[in-house]
Protein backbone atom coordinates (compact mmCIF):
# COMPACT_ATOMS: atom_id res chain seq x y z
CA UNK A 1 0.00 0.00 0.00
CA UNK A 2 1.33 3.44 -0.76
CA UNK A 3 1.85 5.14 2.26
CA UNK A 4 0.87 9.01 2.46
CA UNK A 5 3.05 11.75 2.92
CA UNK A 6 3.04 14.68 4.66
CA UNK A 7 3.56 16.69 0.88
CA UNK A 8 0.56 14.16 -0.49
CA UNK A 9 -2.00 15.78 2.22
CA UNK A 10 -2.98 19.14 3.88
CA UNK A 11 -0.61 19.92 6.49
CA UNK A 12 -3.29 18.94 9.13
CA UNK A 13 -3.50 14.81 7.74
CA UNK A 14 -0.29 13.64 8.64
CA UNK A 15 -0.18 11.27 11.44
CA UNK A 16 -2.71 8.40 11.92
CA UNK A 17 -6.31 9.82 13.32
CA UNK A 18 -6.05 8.44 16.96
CA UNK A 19 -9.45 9.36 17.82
CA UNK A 20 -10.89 6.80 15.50
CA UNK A 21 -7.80 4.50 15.13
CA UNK A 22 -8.38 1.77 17.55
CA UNK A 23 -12.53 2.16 16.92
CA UNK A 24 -11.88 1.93 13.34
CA UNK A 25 -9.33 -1.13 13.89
CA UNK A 26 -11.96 -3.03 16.31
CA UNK A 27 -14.75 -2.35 13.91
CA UNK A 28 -13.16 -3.34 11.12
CA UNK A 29 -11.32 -6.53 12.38
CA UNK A 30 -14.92 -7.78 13.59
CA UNK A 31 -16.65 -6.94 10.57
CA UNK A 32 -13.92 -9.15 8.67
CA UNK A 33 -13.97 -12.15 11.37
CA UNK A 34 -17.89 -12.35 10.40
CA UNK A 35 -18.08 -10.92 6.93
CA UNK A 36 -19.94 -7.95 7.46
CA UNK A 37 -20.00 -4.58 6.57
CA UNK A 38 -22.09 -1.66 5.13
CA UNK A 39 -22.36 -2.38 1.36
CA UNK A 40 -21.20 -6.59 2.02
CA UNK A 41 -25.33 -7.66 1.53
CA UNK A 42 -23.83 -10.40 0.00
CA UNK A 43 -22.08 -12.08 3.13
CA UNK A 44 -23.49 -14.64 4.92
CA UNK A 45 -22.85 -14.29 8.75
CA UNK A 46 -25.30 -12.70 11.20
CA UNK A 47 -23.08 -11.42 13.24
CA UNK A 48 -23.36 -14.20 16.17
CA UNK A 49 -21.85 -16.89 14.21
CA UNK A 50 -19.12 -17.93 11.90
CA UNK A 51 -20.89 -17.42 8.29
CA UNK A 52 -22.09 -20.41 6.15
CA UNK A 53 -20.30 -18.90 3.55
CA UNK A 54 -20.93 -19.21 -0.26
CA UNK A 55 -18.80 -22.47 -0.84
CA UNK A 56 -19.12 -26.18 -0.46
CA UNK A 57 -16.63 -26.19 1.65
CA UNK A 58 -17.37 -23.13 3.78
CA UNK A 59 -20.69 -25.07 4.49
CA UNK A 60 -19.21 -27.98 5.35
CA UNK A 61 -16.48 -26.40 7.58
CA UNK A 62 -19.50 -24.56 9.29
CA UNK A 63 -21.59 -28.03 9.67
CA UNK A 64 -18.38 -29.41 11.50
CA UNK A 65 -18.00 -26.45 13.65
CA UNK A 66 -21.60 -27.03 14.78
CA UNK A 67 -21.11 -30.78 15.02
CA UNK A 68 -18.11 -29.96 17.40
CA UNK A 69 -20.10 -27.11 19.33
CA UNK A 70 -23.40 -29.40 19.59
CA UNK A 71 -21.09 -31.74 20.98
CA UNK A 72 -19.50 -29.92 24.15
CA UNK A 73 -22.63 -28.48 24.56
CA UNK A 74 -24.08 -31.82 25.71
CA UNK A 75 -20.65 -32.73 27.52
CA UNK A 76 -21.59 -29.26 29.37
CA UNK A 77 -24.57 -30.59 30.33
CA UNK A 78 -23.71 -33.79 31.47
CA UNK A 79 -20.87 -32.77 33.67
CA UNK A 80 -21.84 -29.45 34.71
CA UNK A 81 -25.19 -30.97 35.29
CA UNK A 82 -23.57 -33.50 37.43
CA UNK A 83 -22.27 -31.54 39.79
CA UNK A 84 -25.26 -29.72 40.38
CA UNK A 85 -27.19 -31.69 41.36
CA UNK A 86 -24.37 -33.79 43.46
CA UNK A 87 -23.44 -30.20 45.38
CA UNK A 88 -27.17 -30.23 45.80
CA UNK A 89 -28.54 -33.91 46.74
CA UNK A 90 -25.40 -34.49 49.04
CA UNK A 91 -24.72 -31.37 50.92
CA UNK A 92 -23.97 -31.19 54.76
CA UNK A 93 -26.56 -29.17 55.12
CA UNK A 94 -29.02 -32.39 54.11
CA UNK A 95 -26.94 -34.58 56.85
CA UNK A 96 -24.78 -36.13 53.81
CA UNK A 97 -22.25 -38.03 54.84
CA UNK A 98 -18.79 -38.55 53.06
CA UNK A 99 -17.48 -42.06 52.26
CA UNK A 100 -14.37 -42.53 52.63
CA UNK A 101 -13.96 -46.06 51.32
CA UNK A 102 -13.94 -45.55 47.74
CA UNK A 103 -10.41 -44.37 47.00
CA UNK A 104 -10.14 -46.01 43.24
CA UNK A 105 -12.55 -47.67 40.62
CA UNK A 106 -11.11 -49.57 37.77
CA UNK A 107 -14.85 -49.63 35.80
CA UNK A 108 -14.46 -45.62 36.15
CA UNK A 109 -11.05 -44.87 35.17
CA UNK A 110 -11.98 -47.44 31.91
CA UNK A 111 -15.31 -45.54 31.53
CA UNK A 112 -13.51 -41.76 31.54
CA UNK A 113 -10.85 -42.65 29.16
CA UNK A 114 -12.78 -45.00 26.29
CA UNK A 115 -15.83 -42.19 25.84
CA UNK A 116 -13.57 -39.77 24.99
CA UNK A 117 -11.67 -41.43 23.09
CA UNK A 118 -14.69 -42.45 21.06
CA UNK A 119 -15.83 -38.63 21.14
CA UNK A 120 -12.39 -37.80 19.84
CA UNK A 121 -12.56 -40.59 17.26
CA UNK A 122 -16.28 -39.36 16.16
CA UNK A 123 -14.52 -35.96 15.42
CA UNK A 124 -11.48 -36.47 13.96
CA UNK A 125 -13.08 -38.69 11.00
CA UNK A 126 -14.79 -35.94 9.14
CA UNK A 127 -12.49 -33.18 10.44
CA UNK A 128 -9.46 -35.32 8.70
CA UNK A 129 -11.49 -35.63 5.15
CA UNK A 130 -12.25 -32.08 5.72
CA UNK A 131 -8.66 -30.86 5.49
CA UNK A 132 -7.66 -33.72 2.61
CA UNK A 133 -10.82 -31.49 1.35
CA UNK A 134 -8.84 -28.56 1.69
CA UNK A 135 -5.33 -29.69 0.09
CA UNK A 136 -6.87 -31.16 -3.21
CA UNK A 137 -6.19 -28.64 -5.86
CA UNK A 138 -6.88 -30.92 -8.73
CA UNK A 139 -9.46 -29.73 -11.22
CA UNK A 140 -8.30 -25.96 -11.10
CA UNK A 141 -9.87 -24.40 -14.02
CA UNK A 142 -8.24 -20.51 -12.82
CA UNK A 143 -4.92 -19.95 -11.45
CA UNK A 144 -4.24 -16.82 -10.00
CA UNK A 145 -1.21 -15.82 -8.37
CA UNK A 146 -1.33 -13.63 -4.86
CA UNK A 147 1.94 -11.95 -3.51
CA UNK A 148 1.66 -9.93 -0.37
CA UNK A 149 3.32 -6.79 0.28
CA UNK A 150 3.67 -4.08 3.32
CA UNK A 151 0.41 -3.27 2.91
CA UNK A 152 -1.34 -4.46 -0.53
CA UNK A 153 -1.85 -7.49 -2.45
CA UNK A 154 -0.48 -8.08 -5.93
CA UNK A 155 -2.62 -10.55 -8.50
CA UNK A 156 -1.06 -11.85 -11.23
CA UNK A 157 -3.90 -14.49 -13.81
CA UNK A 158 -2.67 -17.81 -15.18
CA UNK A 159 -4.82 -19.94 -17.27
CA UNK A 160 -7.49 -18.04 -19.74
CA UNK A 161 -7.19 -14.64 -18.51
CA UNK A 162 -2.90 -14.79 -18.52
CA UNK A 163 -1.11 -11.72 -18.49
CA UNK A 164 -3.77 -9.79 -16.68
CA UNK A 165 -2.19 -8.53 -12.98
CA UNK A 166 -2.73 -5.26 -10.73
CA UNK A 167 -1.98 -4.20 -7.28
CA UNK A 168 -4.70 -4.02 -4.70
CA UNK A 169 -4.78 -1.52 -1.92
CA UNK A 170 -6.35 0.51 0.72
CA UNK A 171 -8.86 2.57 -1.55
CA UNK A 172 -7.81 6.03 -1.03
CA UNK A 173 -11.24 7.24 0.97
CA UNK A 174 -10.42 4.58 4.07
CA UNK A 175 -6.51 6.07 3.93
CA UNK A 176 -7.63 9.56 3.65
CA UNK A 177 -10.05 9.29 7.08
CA UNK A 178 -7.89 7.09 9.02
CA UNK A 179 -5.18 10.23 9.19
CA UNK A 180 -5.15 12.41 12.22
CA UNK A 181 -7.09 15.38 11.62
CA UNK A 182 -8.42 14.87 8.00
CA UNK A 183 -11.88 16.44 9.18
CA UNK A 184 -14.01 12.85 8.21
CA UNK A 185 -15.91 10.93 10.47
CA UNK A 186 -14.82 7.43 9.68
CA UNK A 187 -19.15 6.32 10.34
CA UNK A 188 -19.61 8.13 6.65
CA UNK A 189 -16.77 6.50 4.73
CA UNK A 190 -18.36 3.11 2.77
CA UNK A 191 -16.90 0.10 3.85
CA UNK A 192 -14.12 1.52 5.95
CA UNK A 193 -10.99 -0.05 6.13
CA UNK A 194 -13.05 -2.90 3.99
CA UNK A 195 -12.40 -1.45 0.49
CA UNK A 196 -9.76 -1.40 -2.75
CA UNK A 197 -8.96 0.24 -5.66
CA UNK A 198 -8.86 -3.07 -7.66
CA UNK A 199 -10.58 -6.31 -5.93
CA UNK A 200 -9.86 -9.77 -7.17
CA UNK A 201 -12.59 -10.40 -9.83
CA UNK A 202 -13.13 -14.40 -10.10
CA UNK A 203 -16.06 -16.21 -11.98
CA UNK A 204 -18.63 -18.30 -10.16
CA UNK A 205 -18.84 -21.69 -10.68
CA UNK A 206 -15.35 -22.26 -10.88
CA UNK A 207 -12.31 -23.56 -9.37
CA UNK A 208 -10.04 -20.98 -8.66
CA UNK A 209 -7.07 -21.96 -7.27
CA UNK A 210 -4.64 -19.75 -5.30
CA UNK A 211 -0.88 -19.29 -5.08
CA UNK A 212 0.17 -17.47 -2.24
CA UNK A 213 3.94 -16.06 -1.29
CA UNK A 214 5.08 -12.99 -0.04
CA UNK A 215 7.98 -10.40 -0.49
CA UNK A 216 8.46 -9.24 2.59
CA UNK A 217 6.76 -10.70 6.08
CA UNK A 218 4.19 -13.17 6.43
CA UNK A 219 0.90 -12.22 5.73
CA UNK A 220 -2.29 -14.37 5.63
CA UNK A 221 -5.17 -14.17 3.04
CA UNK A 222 -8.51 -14.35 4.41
CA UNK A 223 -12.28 -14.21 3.30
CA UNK A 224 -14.78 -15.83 5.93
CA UNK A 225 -17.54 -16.35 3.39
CA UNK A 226 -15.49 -18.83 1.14
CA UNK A 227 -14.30 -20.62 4.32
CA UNK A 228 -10.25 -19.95 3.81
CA UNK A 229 -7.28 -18.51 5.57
CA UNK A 230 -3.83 -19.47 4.17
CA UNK A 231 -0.49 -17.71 4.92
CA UNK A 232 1.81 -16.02 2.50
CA UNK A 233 5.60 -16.76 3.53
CA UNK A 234 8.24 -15.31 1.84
CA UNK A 235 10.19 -17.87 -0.32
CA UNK A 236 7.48 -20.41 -0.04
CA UNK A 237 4.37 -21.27 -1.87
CA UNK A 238 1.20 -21.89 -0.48
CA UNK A 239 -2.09 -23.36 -2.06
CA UNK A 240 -5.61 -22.85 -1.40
CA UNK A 241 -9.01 -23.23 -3.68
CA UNK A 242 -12.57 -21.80 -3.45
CA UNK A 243 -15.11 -22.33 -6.05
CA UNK A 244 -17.68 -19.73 -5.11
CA UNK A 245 -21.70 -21.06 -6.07
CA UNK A 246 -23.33 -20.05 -9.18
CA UNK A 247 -26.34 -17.64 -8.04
CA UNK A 248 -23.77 -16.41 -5.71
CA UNK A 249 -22.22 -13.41 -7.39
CA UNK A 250 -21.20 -10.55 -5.36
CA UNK A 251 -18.35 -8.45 -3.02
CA UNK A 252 -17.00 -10.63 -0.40
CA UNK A 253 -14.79 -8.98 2.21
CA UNK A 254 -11.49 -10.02 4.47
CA UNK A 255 -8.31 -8.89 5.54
CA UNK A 256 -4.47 -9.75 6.37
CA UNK A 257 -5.30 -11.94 9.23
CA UNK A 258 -1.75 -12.46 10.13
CA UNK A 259 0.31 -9.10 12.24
CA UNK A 260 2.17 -7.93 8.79
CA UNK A 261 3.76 -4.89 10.79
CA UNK A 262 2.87 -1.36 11.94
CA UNK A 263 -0.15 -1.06 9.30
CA UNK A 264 -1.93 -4.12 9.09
CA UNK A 265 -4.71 -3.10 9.82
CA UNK A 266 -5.48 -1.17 6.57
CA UNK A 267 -4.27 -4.20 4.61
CA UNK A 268 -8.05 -5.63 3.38
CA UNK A 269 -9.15 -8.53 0.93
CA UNK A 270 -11.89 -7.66 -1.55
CA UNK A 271 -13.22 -10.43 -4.37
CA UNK A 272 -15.60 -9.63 -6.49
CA UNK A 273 -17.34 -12.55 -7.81
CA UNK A 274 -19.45 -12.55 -11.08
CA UNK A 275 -20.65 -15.07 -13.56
CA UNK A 276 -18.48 -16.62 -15.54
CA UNK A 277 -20.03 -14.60 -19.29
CA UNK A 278 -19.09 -11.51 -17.45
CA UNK A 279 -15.88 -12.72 -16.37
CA UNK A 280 -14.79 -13.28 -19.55
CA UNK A 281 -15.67 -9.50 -20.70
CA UNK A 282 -13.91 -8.61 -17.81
CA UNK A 283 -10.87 -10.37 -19.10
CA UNK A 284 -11.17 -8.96 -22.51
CA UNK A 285 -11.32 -5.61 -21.13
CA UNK A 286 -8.10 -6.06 -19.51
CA UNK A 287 -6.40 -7.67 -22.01
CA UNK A 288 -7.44 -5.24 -24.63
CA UNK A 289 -6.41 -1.84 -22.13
CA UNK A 290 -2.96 -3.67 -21.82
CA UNK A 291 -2.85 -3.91 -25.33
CA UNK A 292 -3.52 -0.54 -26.02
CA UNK A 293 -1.22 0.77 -23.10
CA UNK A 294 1.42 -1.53 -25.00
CA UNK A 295 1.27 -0.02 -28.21
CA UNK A 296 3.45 2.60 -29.07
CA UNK A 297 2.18 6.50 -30.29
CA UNK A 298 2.25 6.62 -33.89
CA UNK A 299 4.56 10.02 -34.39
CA UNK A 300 2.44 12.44 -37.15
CA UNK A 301 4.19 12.57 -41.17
CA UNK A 302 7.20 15.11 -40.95
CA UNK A 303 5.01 17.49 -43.40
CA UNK A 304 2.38 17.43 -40.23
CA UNK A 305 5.33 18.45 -38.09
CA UNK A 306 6.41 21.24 -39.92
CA UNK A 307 3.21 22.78 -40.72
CA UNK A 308 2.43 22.37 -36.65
């Protein structure tokens, strides 16, 4: 991300806006750990809950967080219920009387150590396909290539829409309010802290598969609605996929979920999802700009010159 000078803005905006820093900060880093924000009507979560997300595999990752929480719910119950009611049936108070003579139990010891081992057991099965889930990249029909920087993401398309790249950063509104005295509420900037200049635009219905590194620290790519967080290490590659569900077009919000240095903070993920006919367009609009930025001016005939 560019970072702002004191000769970019009015001598007032130079330092960050500490007045709305850390509420800006907390607001934002909860509206990315549930998908939410102002103009985000496409996100899934309610705000309570992780989101269901727009994937198969967000939904499944949110059926096994529910399996998991349904589960020590019940455990709860059972124990905590328990020793309710033994604080309550056998209290002095009631003339209870302690015995003293049961100082070990085989049958319990077995009993406390095979259930939850089975619970365990239960669990692990469909958390373990989960992640084998998670690590198949096979199938890929889009390849994009993510690089993070100090603070900004850099996308680089393989595949059908190769040769198409751009930087992604902070859109200039969300820099502009976060700087100490710039005279804007932060409440009446869109999607604050939550916005780009250039999202990631993928197609629907397809299998986009991600290759993450970084030039500088690590930094972590993260978008609750498609169910992913993966982290970008410098001189490593990392893999992750998503294939986002047709009908399901829209802007889905994240951020740097790893501490990337002094502004992480301001360091968000923004994918904007359409169908795959307009994704294609999209390409071809790319492709053709580059083109066109490519080719070189065409100087005017000499006779042109002269007369000019």
């Amino acid at each position: 991300m560019r970072v702002t000078r004191a000769s970019d803005l009015p001598s007032r905006a130079v330092k960050p806006r500490r007045k709305y820093l850390g509420r800006g900060l907390r607001a934002a880093a909860f509206a990315a750990a549930f998908g939410l924000s102002a103009g985000a009507s496409a996100n899934t979560s309610n705000g309570y809950n992780l989101p269901p997300g727009v994937t198969e595999m967000s939904r499944s990752i949110y059926d096994l967080h529910m399996e998991a929480f349904w589960v020590c719910v019940v455990i709860a119950v059972v124990v905590f219920g328990a020793m309710i009611y033994s604080l309550v049936k056998f209290r002095r108070s009631q003339g209870a009387v302690p015995d003293t003579t049961m100082v070990h139990s085989t049958k319990v010891e077995i009993i406390w150590t095979v259930v939850p081992v089975i619970i365990l057991v239960v669990m692990a099965v469909p958390a373990a396909e989960q992640i084998l889930r998670l690590e198949d990249m096979r199938n890929s029909e889009l390849t994009v290539r993510v690089t993070g920087y100090q603070w900004k993401w850099q996308y680089q398309y393989m595949d059908a829409a190769e040769g198409v790249g751009f930087f992604s950063t902070l859109k200039q509104d969300s820099n502009f309010a976060r700087q100490l005295n710039s005279g804007v509420d932060p409440k009446t900037v869109p999607d604050y802290l939550l916005d780009v200049d250039h999202p990631l635009v993928v197609p629907s219905g397809t299998k986009v598969r991600l290759l993450l590194t970084s030039q500088d620290v690590i930094h972590a790519w993260f978008v609750p609605d498609f169910g992913l967080k993966r982290s970008a290490i410098p001189g490593f590659i990392n893999e992750l996929w998503f294939k986002v569900d047709s009908g399901k077009e829209g802007i889905y919000r994240g951020q740097c979920a790893a501490l990337c240095g002094r502004d992480h903070g301001f360091m968000p993920v923004v994918v904007d999802v359409r169908t795959p006919d307009d994704f294609k367009k999209w390409v071809e609009e790319q492709k053709a700009a580059l083109k066109q930025a490519a080719t070189p001016a065409v100087d005017p005939p000499r006779s042109a010159q002269v007369l000019n």
